[in-house]
N, C-alpha and C. Protein backbone atom coordinates (compact mmCIF):
# COMPACT_ATOMS: atom_id res chain seq x y z
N UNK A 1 112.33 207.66 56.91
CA UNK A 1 111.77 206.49 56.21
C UNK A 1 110.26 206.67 56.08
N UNK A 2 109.95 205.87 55.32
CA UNK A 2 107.93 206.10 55.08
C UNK A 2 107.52 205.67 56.35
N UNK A 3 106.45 206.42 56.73
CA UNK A 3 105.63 206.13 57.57
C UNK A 3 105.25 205.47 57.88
N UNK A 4 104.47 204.44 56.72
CA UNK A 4 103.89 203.56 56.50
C UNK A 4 104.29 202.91 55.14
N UNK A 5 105.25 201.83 55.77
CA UNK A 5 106.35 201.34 54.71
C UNK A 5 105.54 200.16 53.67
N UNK A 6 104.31 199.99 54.10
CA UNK A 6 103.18 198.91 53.10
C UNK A 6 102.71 199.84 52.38
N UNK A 7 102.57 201.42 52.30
CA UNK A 7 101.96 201.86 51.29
C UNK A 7 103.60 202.15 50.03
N UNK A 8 103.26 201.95 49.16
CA UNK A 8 104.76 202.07 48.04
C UNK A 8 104.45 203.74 47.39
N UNK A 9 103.00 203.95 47.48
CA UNK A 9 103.00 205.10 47.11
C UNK A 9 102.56 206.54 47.77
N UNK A 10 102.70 205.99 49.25
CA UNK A 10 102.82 207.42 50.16
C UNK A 10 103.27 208.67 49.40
N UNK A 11 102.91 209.57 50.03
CA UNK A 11 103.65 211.06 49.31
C UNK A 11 104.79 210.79 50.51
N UNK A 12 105.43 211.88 50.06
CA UNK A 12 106.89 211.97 50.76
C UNK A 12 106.82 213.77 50.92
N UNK A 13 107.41 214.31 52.40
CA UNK A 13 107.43 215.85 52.66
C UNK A 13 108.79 216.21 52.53
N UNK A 14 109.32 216.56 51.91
CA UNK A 14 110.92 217.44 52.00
C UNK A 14 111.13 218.52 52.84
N UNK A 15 111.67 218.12 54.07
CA UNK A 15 111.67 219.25 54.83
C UNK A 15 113.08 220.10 54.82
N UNK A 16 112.72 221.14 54.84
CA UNK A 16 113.63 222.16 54.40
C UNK A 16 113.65 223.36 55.36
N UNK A 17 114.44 223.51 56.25
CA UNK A 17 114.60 224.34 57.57
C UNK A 17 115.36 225.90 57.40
N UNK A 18 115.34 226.38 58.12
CA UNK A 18 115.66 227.85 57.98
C UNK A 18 116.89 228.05 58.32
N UNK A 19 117.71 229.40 58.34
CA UNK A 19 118.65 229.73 58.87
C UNK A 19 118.76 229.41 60.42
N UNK A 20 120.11 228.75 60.86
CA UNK A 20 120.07 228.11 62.00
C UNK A 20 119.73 227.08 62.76
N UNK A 21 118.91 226.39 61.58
CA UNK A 21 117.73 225.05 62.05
C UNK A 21 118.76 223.97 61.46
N UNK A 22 117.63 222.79 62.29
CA UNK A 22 118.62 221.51 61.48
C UNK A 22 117.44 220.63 60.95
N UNK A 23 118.02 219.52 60.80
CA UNK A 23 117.33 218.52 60.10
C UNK A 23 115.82 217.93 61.11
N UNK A 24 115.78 218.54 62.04
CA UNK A 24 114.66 218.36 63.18
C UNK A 24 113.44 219.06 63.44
N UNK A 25 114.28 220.15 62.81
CA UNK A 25 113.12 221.27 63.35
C UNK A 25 111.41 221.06 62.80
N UNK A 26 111.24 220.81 61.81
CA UNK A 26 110.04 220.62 60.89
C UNK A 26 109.48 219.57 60.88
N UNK A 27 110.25 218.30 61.73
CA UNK A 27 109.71 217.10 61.48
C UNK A 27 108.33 216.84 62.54
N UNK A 28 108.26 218.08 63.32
CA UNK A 28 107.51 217.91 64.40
C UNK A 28 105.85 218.88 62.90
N UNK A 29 106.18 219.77 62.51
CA UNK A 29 105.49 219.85 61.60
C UNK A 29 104.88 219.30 60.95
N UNK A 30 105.50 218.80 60.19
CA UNK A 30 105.54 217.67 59.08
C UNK A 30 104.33 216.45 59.30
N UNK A 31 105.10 216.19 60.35
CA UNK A 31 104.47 214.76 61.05
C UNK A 31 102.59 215.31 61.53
N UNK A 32 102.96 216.11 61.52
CA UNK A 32 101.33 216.92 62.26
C UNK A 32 100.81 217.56 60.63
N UNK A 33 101.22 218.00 60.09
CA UNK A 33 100.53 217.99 58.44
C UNK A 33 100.22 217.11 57.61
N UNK A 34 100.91 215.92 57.63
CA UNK A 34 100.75 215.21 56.45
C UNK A 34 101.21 213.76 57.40
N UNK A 35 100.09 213.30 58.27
CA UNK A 35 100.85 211.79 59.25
C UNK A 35 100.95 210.75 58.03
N UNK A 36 100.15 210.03 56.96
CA UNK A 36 100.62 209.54 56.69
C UNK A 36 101.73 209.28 55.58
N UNK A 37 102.70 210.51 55.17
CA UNK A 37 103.56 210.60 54.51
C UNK A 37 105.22 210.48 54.85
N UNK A 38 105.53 209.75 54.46
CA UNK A 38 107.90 209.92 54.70
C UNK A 38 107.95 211.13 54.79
N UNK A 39 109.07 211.60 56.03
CA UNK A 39 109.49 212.89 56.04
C UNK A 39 111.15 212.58 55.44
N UNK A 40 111.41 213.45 54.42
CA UNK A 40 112.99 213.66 54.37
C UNK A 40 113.40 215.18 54.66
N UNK A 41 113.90 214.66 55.89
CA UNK A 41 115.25 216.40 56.31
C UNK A 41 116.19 216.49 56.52
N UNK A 42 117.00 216.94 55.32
CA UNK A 42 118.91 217.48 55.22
C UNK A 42 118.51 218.27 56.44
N UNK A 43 120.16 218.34 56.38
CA UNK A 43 120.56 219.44 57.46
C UNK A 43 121.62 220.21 56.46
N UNK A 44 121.13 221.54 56.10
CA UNK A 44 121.98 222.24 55.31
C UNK A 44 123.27 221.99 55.70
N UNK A 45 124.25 222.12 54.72
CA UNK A 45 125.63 222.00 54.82
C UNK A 45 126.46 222.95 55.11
N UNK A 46 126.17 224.71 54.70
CA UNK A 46 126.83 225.90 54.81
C UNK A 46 126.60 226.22 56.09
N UNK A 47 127.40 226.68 57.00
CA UNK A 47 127.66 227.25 58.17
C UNK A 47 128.10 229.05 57.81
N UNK A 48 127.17 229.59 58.66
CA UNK A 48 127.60 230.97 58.84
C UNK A 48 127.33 231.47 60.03
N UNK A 49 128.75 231.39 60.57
CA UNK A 49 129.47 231.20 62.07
C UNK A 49 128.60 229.97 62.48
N UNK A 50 127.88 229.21 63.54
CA UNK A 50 127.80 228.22 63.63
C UNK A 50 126.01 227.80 63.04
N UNK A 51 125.63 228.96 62.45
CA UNK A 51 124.35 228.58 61.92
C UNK A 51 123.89 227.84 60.63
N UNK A 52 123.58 226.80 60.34
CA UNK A 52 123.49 225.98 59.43
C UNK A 52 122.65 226.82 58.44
N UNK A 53 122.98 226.49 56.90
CA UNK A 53 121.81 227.10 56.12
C UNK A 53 122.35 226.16 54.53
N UNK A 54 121.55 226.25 53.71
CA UNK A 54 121.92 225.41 52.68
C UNK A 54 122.26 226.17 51.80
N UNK A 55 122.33 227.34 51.89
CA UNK A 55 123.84 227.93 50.64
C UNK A 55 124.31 229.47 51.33
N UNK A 56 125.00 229.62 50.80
CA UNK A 56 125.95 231.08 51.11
C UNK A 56 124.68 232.18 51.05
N UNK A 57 125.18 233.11 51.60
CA UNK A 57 124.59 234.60 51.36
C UNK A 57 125.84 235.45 51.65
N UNK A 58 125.66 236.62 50.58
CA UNK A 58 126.83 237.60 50.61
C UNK A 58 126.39 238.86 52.09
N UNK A 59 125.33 239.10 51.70
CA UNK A 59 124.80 239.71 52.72
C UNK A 59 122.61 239.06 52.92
N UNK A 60 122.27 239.86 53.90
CA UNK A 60 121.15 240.01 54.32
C UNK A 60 120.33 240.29 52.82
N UNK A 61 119.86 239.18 52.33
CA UNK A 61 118.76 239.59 50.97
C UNK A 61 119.55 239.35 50.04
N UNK A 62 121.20 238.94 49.94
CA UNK A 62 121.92 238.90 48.72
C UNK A 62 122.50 237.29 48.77
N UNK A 63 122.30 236.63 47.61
CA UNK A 63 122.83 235.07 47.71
C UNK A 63 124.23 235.04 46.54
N UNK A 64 124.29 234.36 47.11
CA UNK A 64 125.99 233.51 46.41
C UNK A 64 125.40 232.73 45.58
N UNK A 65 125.04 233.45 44.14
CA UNK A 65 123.75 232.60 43.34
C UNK A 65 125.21 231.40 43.18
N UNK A 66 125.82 231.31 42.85
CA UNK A 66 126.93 230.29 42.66
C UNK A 66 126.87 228.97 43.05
N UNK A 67 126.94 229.56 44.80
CA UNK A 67 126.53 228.52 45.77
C UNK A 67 125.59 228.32 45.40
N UNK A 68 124.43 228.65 45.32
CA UNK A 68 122.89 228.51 45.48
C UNK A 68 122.81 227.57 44.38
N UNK A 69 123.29 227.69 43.14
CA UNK A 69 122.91 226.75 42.30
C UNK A 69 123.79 225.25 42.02
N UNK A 70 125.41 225.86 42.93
CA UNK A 70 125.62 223.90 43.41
C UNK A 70 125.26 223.42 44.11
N UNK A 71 124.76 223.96 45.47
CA UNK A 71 123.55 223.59 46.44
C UNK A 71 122.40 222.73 45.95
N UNK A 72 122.07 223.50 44.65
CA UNK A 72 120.17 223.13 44.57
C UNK A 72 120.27 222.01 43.68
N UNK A 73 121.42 221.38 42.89
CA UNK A 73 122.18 220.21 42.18
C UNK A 73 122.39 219.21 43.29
N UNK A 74 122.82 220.27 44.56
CA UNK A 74 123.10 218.43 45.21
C UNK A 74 122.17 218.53 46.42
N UNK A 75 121.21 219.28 46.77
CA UNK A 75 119.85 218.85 47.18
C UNK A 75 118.78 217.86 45.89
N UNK A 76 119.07 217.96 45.18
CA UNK A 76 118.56 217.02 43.69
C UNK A 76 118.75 216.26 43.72
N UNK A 77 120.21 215.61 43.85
CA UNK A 77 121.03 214.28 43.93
C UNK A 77 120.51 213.25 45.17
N UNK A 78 120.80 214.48 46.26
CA UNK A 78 119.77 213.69 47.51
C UNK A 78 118.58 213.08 47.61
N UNK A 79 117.86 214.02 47.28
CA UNK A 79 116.56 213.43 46.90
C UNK A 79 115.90 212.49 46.00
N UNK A 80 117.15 212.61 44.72
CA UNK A 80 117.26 210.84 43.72
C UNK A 80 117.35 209.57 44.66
N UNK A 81 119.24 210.08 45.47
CA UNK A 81 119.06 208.84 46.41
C UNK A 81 118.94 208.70 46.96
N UNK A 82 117.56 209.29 48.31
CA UNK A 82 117.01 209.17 49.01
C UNK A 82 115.07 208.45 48.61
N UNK A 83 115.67 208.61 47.96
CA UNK A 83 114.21 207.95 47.00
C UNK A 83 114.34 206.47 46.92
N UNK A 84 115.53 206.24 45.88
CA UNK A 84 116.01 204.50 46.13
C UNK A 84 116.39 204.37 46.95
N UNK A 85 117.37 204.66 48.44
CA UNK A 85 116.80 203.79 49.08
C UNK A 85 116.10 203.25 49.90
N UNK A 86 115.02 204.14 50.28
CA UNK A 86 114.05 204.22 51.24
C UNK A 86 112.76 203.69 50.23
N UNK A 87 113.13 203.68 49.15
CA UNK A 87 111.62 203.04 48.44
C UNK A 87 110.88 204.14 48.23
N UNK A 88 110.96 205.66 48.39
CA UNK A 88 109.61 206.20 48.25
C UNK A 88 109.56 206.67 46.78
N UNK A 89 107.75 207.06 46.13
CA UNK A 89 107.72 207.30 45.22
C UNK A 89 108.54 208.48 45.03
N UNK A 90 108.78 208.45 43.45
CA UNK A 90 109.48 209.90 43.38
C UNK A 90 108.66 210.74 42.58
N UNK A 91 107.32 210.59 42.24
CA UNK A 91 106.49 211.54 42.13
C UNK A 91 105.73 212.14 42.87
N UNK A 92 105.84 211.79 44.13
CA UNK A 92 105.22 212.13 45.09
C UNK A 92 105.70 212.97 46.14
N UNK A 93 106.61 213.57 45.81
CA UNK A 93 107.84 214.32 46.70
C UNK A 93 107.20 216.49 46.82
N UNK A 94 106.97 216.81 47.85
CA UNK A 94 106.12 217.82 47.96
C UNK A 94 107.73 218.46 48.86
N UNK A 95 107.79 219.64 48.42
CA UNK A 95 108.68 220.64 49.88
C UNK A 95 108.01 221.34 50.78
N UNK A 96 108.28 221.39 51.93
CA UNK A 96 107.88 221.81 52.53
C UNK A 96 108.92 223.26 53.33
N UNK A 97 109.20 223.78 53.33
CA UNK A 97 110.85 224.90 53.89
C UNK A 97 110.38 226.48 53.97
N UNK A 98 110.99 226.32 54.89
CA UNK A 98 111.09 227.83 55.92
C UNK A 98 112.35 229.08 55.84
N UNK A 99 111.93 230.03 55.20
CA UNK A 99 112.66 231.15 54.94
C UNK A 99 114.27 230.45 53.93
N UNK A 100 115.44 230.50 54.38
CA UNK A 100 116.07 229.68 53.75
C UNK A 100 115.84 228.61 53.75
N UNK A 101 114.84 227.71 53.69
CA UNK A 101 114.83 226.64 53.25
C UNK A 101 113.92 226.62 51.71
N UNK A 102 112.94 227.51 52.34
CA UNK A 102 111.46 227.76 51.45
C UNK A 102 112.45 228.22 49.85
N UNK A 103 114.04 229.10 50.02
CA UNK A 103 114.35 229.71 48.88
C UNK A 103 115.09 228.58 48.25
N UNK A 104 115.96 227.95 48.62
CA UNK A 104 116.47 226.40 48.29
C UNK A 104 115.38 226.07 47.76
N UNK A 105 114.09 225.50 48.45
CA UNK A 105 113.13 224.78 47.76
C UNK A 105 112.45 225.27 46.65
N UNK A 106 112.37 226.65 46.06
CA UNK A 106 112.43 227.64 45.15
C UNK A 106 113.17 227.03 44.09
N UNK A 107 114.28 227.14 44.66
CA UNK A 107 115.21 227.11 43.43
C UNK A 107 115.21 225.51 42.82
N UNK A 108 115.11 224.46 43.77
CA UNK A 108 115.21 223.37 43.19
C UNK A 108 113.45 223.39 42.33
N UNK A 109 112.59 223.97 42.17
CA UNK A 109 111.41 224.02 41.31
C UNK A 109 111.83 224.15 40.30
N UNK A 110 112.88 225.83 40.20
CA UNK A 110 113.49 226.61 38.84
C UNK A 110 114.47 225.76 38.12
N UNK A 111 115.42 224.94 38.76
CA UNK A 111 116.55 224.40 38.17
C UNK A 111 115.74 222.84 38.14
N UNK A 112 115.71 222.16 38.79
CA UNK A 112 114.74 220.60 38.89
C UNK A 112 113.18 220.42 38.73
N UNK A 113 112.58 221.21 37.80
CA UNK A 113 111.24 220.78 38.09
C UNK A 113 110.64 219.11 38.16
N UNK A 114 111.53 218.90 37.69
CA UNK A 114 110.46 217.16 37.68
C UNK A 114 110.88 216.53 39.24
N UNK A 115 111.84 217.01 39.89
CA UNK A 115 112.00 216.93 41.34
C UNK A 115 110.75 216.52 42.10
N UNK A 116 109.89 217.76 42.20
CA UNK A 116 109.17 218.33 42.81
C UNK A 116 107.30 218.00 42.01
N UNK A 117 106.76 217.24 43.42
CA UNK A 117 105.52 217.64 42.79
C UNK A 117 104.53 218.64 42.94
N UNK A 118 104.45 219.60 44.12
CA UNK A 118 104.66 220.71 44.54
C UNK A 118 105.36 221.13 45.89
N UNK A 119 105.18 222.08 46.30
CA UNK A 119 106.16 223.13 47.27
C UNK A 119 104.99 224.03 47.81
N UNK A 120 105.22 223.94 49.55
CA UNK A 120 104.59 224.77 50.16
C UNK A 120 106.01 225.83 51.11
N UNK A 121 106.13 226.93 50.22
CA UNK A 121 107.05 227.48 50.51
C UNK A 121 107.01 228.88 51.80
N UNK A 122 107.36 228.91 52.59
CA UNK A 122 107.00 229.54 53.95
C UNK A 122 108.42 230.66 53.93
N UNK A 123 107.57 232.03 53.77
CA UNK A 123 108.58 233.53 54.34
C UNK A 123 109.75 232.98 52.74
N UNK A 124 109.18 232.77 51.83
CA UNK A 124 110.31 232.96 50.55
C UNK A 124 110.83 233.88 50.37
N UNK A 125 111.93 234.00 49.59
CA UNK A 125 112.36 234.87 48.32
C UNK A 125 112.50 234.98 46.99
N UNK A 126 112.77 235.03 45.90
CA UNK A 126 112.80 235.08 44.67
C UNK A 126 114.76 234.44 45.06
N UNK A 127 114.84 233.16 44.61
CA UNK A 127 116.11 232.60 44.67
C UNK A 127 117.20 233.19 43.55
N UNK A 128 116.80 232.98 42.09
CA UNK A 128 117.40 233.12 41.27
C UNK A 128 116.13 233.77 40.27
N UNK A 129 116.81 233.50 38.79
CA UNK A 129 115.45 233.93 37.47
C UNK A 129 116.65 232.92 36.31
N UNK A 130 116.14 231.79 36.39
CA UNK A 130 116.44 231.12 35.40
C UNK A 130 116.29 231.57 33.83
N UNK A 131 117.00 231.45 33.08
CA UNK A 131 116.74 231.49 31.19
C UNK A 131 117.36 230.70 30.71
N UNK A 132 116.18 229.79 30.02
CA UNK A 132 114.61 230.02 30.11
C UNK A 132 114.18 229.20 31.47
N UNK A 133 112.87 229.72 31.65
CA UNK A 133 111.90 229.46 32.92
C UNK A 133 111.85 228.21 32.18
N UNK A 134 111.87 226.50 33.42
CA UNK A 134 111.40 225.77 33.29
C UNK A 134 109.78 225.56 32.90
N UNK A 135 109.46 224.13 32.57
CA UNK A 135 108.14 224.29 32.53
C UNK A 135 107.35 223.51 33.79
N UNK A 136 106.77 224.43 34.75
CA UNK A 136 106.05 224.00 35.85
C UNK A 136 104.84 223.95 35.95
N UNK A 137 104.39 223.61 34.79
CA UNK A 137 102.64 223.60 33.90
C UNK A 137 102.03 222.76 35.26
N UNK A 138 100.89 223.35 36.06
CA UNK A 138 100.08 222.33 36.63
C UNK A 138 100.59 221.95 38.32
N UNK A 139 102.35 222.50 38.71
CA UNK A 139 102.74 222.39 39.71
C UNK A 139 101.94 223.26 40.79
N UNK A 140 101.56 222.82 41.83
CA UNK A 140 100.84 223.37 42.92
C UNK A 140 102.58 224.10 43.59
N UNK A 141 102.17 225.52 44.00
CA UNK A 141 103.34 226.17 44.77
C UNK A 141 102.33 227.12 45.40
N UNK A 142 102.24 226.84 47.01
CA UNK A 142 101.66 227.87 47.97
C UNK A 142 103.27 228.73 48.56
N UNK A 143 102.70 230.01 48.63
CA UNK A 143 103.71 230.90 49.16
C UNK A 143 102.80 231.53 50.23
N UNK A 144 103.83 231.13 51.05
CA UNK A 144 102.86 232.25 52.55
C UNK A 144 103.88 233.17 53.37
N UNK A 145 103.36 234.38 53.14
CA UNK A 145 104.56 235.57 53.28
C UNK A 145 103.28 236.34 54.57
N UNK A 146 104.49 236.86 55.53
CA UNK A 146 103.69 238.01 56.31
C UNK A 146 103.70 239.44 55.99
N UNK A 147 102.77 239.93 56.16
CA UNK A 147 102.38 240.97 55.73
C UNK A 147 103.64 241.93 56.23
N UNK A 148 104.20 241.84 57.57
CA UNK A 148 105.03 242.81 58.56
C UNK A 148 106.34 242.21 58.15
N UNK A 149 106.33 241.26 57.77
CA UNK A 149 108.08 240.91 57.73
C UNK A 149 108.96 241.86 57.37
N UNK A 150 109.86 242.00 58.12
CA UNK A 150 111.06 242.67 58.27
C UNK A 150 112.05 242.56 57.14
N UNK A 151 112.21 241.08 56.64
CA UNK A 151 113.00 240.87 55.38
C UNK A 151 112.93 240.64 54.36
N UNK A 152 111.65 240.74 54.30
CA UNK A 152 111.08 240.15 53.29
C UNK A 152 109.89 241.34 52.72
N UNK A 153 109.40 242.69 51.70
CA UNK A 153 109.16 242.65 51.42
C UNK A 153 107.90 242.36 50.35
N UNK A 154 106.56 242.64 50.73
CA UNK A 154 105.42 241.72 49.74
C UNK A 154 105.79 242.20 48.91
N UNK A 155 106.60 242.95 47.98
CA UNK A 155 106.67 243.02 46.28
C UNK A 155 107.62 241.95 46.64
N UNK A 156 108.21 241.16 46.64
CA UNK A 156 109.47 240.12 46.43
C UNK A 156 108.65 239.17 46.47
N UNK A 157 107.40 238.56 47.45
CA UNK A 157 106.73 237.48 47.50
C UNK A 157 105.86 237.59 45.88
N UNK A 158 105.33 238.82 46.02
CA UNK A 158 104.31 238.91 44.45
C UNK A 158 105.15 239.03 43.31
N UNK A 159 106.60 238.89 43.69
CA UNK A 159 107.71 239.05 42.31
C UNK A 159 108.27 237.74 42.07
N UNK A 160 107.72 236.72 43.12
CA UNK A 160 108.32 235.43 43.28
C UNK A 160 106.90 234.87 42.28
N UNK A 161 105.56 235.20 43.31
CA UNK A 161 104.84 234.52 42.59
C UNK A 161 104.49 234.80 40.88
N UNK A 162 104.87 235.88 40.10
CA UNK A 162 104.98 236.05 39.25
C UNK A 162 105.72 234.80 38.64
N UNK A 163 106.65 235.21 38.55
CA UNK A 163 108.07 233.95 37.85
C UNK A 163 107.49 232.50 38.14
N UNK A 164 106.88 232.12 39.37
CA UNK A 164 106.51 230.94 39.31
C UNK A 164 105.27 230.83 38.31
N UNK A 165 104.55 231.78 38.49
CA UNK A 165 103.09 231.88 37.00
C UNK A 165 103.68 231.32 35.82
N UNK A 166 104.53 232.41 35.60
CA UNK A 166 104.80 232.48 34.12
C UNK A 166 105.59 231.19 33.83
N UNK A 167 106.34 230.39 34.95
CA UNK A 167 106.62 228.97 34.28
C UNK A 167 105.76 228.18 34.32
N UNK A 168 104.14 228.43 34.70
CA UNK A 168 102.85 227.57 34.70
C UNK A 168 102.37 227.14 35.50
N UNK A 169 103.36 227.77 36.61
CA UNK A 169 102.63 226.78 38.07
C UNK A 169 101.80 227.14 38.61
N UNK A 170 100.81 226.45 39.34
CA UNK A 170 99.47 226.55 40.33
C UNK A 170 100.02 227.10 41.43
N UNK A 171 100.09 228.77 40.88
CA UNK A 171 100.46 229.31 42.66
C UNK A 171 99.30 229.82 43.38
N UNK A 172 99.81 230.04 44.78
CA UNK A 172 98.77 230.67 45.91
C UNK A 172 99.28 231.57 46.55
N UNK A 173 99.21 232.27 46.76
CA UNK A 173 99.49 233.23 47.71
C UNK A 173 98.44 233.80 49.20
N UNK A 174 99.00 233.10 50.16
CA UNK A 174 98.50 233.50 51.41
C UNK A 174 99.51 234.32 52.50
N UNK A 175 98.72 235.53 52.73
CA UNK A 175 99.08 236.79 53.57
C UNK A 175 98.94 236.66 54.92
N UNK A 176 99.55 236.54 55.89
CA UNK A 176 99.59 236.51 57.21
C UNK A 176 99.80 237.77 58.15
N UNK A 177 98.88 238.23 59.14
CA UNK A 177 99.25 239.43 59.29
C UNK A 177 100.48 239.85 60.32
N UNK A 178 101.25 238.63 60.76
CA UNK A 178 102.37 238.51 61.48
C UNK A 178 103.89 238.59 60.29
N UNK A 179 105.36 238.70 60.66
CA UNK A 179 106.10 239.02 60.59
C UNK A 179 106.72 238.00 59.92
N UNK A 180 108.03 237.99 60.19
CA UNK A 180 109.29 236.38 59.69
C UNK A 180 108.36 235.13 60.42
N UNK A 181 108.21 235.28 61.00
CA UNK A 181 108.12 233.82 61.95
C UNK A 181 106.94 233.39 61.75
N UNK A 182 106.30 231.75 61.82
CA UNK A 182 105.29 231.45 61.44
C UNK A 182 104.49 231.60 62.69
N UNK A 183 102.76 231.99 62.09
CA UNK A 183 101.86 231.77 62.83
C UNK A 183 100.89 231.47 62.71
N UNK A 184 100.28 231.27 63.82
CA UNK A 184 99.05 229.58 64.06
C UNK A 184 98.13 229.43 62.67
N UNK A 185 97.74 230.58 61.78
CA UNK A 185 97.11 230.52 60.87
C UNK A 185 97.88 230.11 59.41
N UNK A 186 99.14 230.59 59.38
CA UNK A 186 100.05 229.87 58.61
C UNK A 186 100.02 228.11 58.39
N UNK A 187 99.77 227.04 59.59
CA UNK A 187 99.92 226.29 59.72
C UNK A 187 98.51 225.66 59.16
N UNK A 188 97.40 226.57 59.41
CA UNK A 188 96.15 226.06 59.08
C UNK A 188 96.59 226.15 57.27
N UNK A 189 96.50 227.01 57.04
CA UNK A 189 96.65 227.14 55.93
C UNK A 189 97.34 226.01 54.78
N UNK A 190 98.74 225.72 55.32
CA UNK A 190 99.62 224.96 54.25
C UNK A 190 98.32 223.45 54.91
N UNK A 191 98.31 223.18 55.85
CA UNK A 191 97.06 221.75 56.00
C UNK A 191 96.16 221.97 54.75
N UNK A 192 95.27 223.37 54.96
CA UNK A 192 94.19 222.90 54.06
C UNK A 192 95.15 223.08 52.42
N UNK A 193 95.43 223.69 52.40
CA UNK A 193 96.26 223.57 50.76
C UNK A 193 97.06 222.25 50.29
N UNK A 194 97.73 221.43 51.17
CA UNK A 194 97.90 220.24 50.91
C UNK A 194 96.75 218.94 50.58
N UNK A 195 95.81 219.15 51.89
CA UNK A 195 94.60 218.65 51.30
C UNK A 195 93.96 218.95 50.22
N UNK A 196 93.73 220.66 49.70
CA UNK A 196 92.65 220.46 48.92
C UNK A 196 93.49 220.13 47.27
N UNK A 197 95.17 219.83 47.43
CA UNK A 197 95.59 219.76 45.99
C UNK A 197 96.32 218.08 46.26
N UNK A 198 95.63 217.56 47.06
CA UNK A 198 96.01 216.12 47.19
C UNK A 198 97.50 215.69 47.25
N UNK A 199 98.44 216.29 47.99
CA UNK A 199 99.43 215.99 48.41
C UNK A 199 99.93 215.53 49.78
N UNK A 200 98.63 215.49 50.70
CA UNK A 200 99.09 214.74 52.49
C UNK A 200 98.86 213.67 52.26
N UNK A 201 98.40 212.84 51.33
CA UNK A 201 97.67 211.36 51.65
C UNK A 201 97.53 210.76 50.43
């Protein structure tokens, strides 16, 4: 629910958790990035063996674009009606998601842009390649990839931030010199980028 249920036009954080996480994990985040904003966090629905994630993968780096794109339809739906009935604005709705969450939150940019007013997307991937590229003229999208990650690739982060360019969006790209997992400078980072594109407050 909003934070602060007298403001009508709080921003709102979409939290979006990783492989294995639930609807908890980020709120301790969240709440420490952006205090006076609503946190909303699903708890992905796909189980692989008992690890939660919000769509299929065929293997390690390969998605069940299938899944992925009835997934990112009814993470959409949620977020309509989680909007009415909690009251929050729905232009004000920012993602916030971690490795599989960060690629969900990807994809709902590519397939839902008016969803989203931007996305601070953490250890991404390139979800899908829509045709045609929505238009994300003006959308703020920070991507923060580590330099060492194991699964990730920096041509896939600079192949992500491409595709997000070319549909118009205000991307960033920040390099971390740690691995998958976030660290302490990661966190500085999505703070000041929320602040300086006016989405914590």
């Amino acid at each position: 629910m909003p934070a602060d249920p007298q403001r009508d036009d709080a921003p709102t954080l979409l939290l979006l958790h990783g492989t294995g996480g639930t609807e908890e994990d980020l709120v301790p985040l969240g709440s420490m990035l952006a205090p006076g904003a609503a946190l909303l966090s699903p708890r992905g629905k796909v189980l692989e063996g008992r690890m939660p994630r919000f769509f299929r993968r065929l293997a390690e780096g390969l998605f069940d674009v299938e899944d992925l794109v009835a997934r990112t339809h009814e993470l959409a739906d949620f977020v309509a009606r989680a909007t009415a009935v909690y009251s929050l604005d729905p232009t004000r709705i920012t993602a916030l998601g971690f490795s599989n969450g960060a690629n969900i939150g990807a994809s709902l940019l590519l397939l839902h842009p008016q969803v989203l007013r931007g996305a601070a997307l953490l250890r991404p991937m390139v979800p899908l390649e829509p045709s045609p590229l929505p238009n994300l003229e003006g959308t703020p999208v920070l991507l923060a990839a580590g330099r060492d990650d194991p699964l990730i690739a920096p041509e896939e982060t600079e192949r992500l931030a491409a595709l997000l360019g070319r549909a118009g969006a205000d991307v960033t790209v920040s390099w971390s010199p740690g691995g998958h997992g976030l660290m302490p400078n990661d966190i500085e980072t999505v703070r000041g980028w929320l602040a300086e594109k006016g989405l914590a407050a």
